[in-house]
PDB file of N, CA and C in Angstrom:
ATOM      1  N   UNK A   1      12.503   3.346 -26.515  1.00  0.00           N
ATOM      2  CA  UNK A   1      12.033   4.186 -25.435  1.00  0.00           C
ATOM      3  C   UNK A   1      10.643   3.716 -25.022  1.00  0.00           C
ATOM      4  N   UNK A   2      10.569   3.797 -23.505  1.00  0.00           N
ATOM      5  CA  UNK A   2       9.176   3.136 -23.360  1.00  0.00           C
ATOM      6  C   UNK A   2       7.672   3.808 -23.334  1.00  0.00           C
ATOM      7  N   UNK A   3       6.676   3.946 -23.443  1.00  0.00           N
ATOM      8  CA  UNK A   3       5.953   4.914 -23.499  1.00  0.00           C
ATOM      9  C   UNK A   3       5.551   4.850 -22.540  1.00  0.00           C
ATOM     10  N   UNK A   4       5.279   6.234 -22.172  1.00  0.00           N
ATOM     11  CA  UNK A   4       4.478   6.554 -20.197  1.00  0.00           C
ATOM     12  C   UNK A   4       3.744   6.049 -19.864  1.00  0.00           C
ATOM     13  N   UNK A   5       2.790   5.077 -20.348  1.00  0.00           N
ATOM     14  CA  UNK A   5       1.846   3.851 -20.233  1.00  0.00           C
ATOM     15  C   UNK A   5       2.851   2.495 -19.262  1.00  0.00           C
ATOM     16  N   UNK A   6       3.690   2.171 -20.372  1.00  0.00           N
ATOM     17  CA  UNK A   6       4.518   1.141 -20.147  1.00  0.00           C
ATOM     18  C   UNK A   6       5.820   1.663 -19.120  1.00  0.00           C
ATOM     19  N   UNK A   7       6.093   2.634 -18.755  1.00  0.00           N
ATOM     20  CA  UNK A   7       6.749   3.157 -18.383  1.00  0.00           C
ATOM     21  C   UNK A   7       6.240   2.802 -16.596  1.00  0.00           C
ATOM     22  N   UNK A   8       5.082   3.547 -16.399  1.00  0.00           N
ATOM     23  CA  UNK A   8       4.362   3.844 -15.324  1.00  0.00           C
ATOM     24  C   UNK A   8       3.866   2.157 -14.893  1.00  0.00           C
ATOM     25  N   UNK A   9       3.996   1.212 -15.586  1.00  0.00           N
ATOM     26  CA  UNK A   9       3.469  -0.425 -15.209  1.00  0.00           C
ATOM     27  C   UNK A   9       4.460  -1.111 -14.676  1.00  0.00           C
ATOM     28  N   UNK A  10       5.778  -0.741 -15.141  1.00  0.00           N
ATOM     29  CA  UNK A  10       7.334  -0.950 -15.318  1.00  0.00           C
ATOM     30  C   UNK A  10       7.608  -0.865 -13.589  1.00  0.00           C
ATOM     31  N   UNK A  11       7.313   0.140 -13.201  1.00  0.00           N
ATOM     32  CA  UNK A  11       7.924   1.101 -12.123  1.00  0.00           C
ATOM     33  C   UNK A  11       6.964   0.185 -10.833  1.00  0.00           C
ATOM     34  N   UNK A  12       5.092   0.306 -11.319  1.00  0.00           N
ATOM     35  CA  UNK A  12       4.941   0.092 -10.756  1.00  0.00           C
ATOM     36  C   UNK A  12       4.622  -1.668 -10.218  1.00  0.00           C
ATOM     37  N   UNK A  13       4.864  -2.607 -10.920  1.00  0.00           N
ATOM     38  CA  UNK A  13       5.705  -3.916 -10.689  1.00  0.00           C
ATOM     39  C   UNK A  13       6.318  -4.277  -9.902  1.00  0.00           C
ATOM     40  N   UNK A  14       8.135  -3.221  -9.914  1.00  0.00           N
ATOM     41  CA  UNK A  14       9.197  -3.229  -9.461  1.00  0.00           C
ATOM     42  C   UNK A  14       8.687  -2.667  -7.865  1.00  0.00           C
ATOM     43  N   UNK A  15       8.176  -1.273  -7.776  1.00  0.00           N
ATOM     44  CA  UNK A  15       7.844  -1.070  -6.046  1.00  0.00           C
ATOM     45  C   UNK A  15       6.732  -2.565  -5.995  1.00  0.00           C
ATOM     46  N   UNK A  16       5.912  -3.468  -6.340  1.00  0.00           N
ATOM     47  CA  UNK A  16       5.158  -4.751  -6.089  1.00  0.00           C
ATOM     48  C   UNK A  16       5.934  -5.671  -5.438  1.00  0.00           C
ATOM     49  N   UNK A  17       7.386  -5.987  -6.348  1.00  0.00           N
ATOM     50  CA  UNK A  17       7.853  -6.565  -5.941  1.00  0.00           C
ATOM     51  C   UNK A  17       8.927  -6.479  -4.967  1.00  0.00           C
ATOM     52  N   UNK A  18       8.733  -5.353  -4.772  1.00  0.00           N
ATOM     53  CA  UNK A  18      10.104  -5.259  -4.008  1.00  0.00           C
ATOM     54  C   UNK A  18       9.463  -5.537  -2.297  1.00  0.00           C
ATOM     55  N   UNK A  19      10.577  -5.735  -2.049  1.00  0.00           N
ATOM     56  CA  UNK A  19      10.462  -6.804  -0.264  1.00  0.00           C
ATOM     57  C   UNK A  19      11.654  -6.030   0.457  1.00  0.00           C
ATOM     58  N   UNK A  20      10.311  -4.685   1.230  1.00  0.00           N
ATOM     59  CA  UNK A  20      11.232  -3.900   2.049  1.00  0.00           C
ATOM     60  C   UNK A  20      11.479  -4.741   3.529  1.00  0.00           C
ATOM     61  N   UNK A  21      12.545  -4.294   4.597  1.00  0.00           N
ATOM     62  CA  UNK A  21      12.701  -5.006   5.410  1.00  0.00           C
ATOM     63  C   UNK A  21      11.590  -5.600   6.473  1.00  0.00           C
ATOM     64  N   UNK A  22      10.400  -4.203   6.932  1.00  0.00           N
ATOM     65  CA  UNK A  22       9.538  -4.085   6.974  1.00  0.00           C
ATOM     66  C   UNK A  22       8.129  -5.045   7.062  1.00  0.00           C
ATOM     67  N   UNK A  23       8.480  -5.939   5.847  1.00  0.00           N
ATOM     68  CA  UNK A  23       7.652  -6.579   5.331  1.00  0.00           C
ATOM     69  C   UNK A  23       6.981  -7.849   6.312  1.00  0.00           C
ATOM     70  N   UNK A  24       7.864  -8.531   7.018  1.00  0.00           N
ATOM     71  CA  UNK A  24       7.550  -9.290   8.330  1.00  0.00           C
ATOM     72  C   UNK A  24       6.260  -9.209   8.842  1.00  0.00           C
ATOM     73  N   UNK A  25       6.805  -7.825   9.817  1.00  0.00           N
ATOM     74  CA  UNK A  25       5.988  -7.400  10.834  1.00  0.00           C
ATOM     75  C   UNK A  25       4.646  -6.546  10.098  1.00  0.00           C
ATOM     76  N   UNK A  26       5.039  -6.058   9.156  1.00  0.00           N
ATOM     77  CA  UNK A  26       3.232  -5.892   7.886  1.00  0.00           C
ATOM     78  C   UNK A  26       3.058  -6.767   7.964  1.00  0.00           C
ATOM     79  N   UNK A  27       3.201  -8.134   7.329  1.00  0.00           N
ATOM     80  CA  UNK A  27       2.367  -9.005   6.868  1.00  0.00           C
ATOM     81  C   UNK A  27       2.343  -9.721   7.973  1.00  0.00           C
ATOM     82  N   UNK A  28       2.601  -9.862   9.299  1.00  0.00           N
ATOM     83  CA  UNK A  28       1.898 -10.466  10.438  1.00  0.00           C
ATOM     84  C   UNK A  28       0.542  -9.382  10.982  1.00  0.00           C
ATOM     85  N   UNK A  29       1.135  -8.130  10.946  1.00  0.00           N
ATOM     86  CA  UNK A  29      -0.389  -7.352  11.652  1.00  0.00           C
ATOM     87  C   UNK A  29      -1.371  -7.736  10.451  1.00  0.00           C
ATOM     88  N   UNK A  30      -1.118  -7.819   9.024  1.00  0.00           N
ATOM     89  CA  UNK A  30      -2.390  -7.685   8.279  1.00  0.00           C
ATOM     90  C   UNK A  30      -2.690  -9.282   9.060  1.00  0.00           C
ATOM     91  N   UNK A  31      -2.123 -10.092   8.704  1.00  0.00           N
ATOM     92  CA  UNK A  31      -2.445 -11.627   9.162  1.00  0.00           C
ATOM     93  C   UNK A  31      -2.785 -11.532  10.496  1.00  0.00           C
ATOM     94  N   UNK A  32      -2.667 -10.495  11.141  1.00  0.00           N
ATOM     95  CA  UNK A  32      -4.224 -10.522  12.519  1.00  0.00           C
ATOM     96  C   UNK A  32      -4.810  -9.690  12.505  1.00  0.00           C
ATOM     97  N   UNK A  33      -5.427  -9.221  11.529  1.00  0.00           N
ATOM     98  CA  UNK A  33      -6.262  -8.064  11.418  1.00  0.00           C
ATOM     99  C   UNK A  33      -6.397  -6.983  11.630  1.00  0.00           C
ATOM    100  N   UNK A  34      -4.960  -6.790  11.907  1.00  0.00           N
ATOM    101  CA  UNK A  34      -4.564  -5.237  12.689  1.00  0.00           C
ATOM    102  C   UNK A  34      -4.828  -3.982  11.876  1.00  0.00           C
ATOM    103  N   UNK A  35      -4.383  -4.220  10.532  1.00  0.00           N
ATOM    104  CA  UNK A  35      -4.229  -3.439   9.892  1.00  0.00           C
ATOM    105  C   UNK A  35      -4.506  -3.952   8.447  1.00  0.00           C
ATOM    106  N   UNK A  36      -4.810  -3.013   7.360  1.00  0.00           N
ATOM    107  CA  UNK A  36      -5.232  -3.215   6.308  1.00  0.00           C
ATOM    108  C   UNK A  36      -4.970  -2.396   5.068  1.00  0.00           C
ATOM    109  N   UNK A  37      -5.285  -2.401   3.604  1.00  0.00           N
ATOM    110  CA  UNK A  37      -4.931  -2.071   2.767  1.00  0.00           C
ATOM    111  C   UNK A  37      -5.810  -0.890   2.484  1.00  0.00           C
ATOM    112  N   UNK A  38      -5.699   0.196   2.350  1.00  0.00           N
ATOM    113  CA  UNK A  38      -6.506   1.629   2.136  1.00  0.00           C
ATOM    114  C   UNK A  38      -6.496   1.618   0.415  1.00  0.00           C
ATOM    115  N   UNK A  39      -7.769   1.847   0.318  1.00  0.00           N
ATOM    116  CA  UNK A  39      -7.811   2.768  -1.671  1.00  0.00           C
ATOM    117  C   UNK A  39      -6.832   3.791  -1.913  1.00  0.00           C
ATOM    118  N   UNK A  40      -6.022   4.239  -1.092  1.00  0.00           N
ATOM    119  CA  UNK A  40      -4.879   5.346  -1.651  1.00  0.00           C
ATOM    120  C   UNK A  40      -3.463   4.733  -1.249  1.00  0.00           C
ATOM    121  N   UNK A  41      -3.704   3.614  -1.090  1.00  0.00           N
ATOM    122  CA  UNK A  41      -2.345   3.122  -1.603  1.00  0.00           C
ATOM    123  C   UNK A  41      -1.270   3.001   0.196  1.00  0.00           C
ATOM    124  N   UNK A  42      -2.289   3.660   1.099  1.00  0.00           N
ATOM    125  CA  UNK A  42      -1.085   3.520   2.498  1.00  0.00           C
ATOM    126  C   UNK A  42      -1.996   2.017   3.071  1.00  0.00           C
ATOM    127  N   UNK A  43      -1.544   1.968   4.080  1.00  0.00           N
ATOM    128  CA  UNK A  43      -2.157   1.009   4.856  1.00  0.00           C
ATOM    129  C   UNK A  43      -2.813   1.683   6.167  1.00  0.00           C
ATOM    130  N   UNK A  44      -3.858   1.285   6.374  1.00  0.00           N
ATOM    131  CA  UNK A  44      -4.531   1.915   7.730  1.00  0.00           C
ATOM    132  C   UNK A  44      -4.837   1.015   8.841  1.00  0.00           C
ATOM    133  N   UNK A  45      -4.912   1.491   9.890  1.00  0.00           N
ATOM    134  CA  UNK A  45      -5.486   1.007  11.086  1.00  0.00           C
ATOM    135  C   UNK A  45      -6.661   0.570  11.174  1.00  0.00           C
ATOM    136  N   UNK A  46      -6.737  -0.895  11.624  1.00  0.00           N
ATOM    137  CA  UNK A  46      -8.081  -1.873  11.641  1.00  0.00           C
ATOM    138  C   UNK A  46      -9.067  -1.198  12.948  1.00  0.00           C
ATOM    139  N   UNK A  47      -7.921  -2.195  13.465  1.00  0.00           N
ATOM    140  CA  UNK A  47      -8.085  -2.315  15.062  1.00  0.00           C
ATOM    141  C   UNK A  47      -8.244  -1.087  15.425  1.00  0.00           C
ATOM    142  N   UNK A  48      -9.610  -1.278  16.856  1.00  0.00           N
ATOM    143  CA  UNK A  48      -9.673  -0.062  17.689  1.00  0.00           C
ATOM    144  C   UNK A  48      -9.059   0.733  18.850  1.00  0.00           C
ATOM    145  N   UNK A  49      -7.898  -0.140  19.467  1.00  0.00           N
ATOM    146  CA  UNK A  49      -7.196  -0.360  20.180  1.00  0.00           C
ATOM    147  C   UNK A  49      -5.700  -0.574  19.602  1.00  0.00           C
ATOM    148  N   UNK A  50      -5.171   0.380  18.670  1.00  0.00           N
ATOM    149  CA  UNK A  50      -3.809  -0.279  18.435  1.00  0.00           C
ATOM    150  C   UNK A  50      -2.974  -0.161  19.651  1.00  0.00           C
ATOM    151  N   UNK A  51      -2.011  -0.317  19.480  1.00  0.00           N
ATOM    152  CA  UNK A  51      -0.325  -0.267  20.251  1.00  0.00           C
ATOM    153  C   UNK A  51       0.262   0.531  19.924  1.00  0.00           C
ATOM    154  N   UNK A  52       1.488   1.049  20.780  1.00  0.00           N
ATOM    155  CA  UNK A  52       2.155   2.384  20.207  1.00  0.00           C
ATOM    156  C   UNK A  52       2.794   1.966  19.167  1.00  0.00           C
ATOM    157  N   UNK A  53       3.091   0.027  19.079  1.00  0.00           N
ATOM    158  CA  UNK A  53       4.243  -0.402  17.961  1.00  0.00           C
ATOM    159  C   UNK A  53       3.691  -0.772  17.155  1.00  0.00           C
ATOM    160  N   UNK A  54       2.225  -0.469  16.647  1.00  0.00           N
ATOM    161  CA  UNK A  54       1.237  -1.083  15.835  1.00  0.00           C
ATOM    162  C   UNK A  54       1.324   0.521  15.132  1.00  0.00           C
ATOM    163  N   UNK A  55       1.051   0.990  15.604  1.00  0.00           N
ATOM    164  CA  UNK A  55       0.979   2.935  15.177  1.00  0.00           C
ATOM    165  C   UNK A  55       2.973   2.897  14.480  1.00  0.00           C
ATOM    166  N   UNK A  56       3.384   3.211  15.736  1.00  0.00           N
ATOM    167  CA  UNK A  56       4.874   3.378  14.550  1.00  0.00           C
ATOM    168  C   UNK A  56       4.794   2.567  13.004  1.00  0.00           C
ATOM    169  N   UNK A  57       4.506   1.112  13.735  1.00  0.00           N
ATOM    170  CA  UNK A  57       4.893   0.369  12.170  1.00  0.00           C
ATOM    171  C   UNK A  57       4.275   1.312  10.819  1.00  0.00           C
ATOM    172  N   UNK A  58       2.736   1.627  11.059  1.00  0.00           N
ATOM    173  CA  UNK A  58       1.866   1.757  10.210  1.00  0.00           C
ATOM    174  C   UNK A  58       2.714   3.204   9.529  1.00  0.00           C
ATOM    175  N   UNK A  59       3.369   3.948  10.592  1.00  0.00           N
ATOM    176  CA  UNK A  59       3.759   5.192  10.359  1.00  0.00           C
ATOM    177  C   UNK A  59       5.321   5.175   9.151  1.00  0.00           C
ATOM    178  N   UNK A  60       5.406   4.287   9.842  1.00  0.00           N
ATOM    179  CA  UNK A  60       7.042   3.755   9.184  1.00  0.00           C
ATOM    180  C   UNK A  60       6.821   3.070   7.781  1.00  0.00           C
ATOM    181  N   UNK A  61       5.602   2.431   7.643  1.00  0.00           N
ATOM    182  CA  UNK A  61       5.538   1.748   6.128  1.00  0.00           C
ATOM    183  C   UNK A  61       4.936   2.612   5.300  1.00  0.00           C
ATOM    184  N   UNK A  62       4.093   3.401   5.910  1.00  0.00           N
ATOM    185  CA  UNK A  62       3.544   4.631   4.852  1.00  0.00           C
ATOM    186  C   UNK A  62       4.412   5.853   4.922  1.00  0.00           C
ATOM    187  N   UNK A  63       5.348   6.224   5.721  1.00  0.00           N
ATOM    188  CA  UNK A  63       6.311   6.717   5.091  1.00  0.00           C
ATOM    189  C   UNK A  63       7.542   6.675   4.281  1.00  0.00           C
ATOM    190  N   UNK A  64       7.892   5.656   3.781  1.00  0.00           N
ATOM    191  CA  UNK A  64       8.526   4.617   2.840  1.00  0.00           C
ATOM    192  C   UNK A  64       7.050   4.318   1.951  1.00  0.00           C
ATOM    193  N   UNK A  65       6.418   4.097   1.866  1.00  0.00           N
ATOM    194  CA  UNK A  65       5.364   4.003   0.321  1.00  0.00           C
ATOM    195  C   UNK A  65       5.554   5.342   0.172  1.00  0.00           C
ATOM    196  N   UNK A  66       5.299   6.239   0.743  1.00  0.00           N
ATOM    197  CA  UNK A  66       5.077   7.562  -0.232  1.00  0.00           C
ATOM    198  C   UNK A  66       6.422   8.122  -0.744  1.00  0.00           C
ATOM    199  N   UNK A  67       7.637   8.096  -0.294  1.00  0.00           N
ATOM    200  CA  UNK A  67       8.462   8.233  -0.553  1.00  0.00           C
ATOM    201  C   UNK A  67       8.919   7.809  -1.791  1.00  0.00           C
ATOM    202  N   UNK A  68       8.815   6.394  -2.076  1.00  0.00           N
ATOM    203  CA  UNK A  68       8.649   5.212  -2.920  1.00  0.00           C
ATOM    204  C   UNK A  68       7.669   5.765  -4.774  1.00  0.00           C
ATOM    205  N   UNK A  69       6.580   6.543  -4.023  1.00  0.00           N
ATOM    206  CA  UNK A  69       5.331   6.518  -4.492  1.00  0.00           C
ATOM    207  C   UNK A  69       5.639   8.028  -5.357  1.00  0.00           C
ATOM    208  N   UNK A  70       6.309   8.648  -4.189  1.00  0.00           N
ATOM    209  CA  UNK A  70       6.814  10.596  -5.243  1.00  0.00           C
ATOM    210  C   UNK A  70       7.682  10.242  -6.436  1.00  0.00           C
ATOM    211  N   UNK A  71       8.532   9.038  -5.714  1.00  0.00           N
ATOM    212  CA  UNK A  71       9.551   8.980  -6.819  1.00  0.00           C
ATOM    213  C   UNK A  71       9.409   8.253  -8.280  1.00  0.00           C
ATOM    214  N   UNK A  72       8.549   7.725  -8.014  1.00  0.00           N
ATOM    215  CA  UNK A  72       7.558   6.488  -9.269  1.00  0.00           C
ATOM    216  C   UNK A  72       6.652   7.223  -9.769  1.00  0.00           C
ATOM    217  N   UNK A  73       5.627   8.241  -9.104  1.00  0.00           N
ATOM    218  CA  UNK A  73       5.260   8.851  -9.714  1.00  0.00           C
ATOM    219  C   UNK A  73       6.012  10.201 -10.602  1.00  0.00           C
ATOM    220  N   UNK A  74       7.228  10.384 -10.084  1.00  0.00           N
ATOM    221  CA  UNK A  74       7.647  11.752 -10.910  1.00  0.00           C
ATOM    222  C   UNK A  74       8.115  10.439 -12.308  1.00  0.00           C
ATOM    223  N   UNK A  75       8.679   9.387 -12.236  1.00  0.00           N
ATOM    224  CA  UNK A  75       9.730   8.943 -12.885  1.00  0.00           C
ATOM    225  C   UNK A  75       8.606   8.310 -14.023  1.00  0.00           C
ATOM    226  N   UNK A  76       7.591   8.383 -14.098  1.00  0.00           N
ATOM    227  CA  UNK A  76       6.475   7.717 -14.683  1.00  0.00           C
ATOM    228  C   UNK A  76       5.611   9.003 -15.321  1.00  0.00           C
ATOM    229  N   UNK A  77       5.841   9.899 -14.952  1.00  0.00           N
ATOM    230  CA  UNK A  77       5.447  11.198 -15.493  1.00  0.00           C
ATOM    231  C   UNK A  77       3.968  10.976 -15.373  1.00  0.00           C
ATOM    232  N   UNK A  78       3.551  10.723 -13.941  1.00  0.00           N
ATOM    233  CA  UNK A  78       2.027  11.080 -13.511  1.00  0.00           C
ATOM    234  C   UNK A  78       1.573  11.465 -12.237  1.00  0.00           C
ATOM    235  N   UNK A  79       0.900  12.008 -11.521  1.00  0.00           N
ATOM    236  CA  UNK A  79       0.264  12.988 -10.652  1.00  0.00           C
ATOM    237  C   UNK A  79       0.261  11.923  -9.489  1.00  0.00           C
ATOM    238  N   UNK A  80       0.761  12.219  -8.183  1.00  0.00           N
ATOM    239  CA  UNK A  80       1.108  11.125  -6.843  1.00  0.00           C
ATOM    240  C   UNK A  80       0.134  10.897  -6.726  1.00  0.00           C
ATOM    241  N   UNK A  81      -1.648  11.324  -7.093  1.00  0.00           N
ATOM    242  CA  UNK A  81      -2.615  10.793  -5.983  1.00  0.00           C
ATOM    243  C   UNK A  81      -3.061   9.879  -7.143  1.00  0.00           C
ATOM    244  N   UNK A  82      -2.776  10.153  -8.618  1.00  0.00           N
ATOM    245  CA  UNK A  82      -3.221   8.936  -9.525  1.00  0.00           C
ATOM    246  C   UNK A  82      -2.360   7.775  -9.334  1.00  0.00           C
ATOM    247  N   UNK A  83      -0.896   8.068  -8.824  1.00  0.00           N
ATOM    248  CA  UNK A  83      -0.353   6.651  -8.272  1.00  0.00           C
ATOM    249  C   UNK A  83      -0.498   6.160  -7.689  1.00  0.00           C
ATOM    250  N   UNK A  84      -0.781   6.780  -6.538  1.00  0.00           N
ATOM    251  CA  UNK A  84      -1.224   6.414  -5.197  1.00  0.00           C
ATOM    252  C   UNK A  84      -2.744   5.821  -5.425  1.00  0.00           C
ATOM    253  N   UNK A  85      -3.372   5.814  -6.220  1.00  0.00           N
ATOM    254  CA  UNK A  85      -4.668   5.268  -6.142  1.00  0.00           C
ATOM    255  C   UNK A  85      -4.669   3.846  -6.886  1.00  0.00           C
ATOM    256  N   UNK A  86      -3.694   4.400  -7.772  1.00  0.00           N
ATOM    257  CA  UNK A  86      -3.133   2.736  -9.128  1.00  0.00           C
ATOM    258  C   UNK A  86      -2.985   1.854  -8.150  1.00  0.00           C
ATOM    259  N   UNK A  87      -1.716   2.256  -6.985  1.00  0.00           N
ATOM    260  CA  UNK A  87      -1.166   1.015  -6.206  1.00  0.00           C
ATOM    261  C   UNK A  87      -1.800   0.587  -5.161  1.00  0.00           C
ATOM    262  N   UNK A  88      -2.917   1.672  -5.113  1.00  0.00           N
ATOM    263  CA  UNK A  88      -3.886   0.986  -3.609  1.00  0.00           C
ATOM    264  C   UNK A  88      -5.053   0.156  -4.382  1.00  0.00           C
ATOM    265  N   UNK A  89      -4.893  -0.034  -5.595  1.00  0.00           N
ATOM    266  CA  UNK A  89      -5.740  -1.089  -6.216  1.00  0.00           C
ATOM    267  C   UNK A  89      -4.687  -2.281  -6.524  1.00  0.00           C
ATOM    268  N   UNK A  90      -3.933  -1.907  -6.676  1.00  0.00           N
ATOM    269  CA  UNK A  90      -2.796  -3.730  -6.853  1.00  0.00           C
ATOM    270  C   UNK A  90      -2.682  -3.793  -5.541  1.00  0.00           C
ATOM    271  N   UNK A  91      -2.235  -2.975  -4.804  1.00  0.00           N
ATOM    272  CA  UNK A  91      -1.948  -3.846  -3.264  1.00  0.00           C
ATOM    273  C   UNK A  91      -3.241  -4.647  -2.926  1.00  0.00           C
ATOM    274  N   UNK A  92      -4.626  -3.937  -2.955  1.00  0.00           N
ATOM    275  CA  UNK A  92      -5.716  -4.451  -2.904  1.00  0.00           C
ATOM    276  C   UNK A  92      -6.036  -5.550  -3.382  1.00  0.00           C
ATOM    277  N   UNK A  93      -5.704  -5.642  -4.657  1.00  0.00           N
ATOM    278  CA  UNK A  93      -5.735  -7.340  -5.337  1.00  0.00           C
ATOM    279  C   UNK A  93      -4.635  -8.311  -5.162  1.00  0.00           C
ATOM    280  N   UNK A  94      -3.491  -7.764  -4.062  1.00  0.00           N
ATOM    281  CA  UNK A  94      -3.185  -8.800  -3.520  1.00  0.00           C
ATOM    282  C   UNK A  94      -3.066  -9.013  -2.405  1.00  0.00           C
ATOM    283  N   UNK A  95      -3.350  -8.673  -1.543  1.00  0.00           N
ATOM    284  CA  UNK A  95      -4.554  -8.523  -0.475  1.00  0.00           C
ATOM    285  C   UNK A  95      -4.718 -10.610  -0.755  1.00  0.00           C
ATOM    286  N   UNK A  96      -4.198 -10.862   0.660  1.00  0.00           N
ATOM    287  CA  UNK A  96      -4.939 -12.293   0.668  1.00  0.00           C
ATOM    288  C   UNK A  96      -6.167 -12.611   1.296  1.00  0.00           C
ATOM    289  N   UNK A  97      -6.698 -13.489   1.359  1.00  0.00           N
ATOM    290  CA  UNK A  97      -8.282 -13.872   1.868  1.00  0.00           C
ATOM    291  C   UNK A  97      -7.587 -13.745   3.219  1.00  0.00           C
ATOM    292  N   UNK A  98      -8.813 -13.625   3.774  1.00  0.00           N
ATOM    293  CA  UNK A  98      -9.124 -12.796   4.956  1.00  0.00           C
ATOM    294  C   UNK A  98      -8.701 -11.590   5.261  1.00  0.00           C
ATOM    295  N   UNK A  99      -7.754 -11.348   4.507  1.00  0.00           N
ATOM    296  CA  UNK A  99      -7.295 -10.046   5.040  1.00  0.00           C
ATOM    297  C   UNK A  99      -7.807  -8.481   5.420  1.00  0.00           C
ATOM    298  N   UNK A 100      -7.557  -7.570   5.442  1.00  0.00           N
ATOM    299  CA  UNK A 100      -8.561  -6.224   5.429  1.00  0.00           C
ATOM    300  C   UNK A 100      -8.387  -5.438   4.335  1.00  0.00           C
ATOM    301  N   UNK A 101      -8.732  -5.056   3.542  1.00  0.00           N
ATOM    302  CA  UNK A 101      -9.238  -3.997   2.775  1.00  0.00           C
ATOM    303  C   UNK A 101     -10.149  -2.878   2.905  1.00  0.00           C
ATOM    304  N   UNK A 102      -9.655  -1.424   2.131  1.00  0.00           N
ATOM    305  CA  UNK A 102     -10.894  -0.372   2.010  1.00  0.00           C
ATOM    306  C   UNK A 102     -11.662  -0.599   1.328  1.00  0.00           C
ATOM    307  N   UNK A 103     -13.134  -0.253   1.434  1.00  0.00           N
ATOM    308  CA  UNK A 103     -13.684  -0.422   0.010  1.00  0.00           C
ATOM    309  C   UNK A 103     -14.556   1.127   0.243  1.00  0.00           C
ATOM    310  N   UNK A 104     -15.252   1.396  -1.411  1.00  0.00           N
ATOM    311  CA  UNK A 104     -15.324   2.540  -1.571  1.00  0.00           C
ATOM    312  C   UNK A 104     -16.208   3.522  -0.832  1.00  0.00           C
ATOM    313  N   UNK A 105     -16.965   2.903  -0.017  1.00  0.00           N
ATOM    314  CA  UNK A 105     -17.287   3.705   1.053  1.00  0.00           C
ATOM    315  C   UNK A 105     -16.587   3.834   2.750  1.00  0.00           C
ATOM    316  N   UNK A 106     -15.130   3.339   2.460  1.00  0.00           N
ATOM    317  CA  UNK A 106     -14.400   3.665   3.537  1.00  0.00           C
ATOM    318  C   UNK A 106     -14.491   2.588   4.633  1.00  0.00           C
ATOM    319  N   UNK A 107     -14.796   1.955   4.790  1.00  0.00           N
ATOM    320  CA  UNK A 107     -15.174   0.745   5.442  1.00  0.00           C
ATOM    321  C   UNK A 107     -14.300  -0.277   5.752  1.00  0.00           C
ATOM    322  N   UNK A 108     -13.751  -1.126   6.505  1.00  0.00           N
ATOM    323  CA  UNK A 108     -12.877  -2.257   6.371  1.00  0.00           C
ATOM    324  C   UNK A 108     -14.005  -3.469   6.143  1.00  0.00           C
ATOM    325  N   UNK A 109     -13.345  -4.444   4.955  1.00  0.00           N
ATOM    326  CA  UNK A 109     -14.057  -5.501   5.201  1.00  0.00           C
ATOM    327  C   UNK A 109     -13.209  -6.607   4.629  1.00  0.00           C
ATOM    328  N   UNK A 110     -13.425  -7.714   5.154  1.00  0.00           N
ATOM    329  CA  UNK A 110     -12.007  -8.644   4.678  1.00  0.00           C
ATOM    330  C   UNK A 110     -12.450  -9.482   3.241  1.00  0.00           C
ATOM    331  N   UNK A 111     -10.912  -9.716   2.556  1.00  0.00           N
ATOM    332  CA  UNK A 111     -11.278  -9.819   1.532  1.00  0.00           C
ATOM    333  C   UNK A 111     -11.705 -11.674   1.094  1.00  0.00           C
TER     334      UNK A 111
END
């Protein structure tokens, strides 16, 4: 049996690796700076000027992470905003150069 440590690393790996359909059109807006990786784990709006299809996307991938994120966190037996904060630090560290990131005073700055 695995312990809720190993349990909760397990889970969160598997949502790392997993390659929702999605994933394209994310990783072209981050690759123009559109959008970026938030400390709680969603992705936020860079740009000051998005698009209505820049807004859906963002809407559409953070509703699939959290979804993703209730269910990993119940199945891991820990509290959604401590998951949600775990995975907005791995997404963050993989986060490629240049890309956008939060940092802890809320800020975008590329990484």
């Amino acid at each position: 049996m695995l312990h809720s440590s190993q349990r909760y690393l397990w889970v969160l790996l598997l949502l790392l690796l997993s390659l929702p359909a999605w994933a394209q059109s994310l990783d072209q807006a981050k690759s123009q700076g559109l959008v970026g990786e938030q400390l709680n784990g969603y992705v936020g709006i860079v740009t000051r000027s998005p698009s209505n299809e820049l807004r859906a996307l963002v809407t559409d991938v953070n509703q699939k992470r959290r979804a993703l994120y209730q269910r990993s966190a119940q199945d891991a037996s820990v509290a959604l905003d401590v998951f949600e904060a775990r995975a907005g630090q791995r997404l963050q560290e993989r986060a490629r150069p240049g890309e956008y990131i939060q940092d802890a005073n809320g800020q975008w700055r590329r990484k």
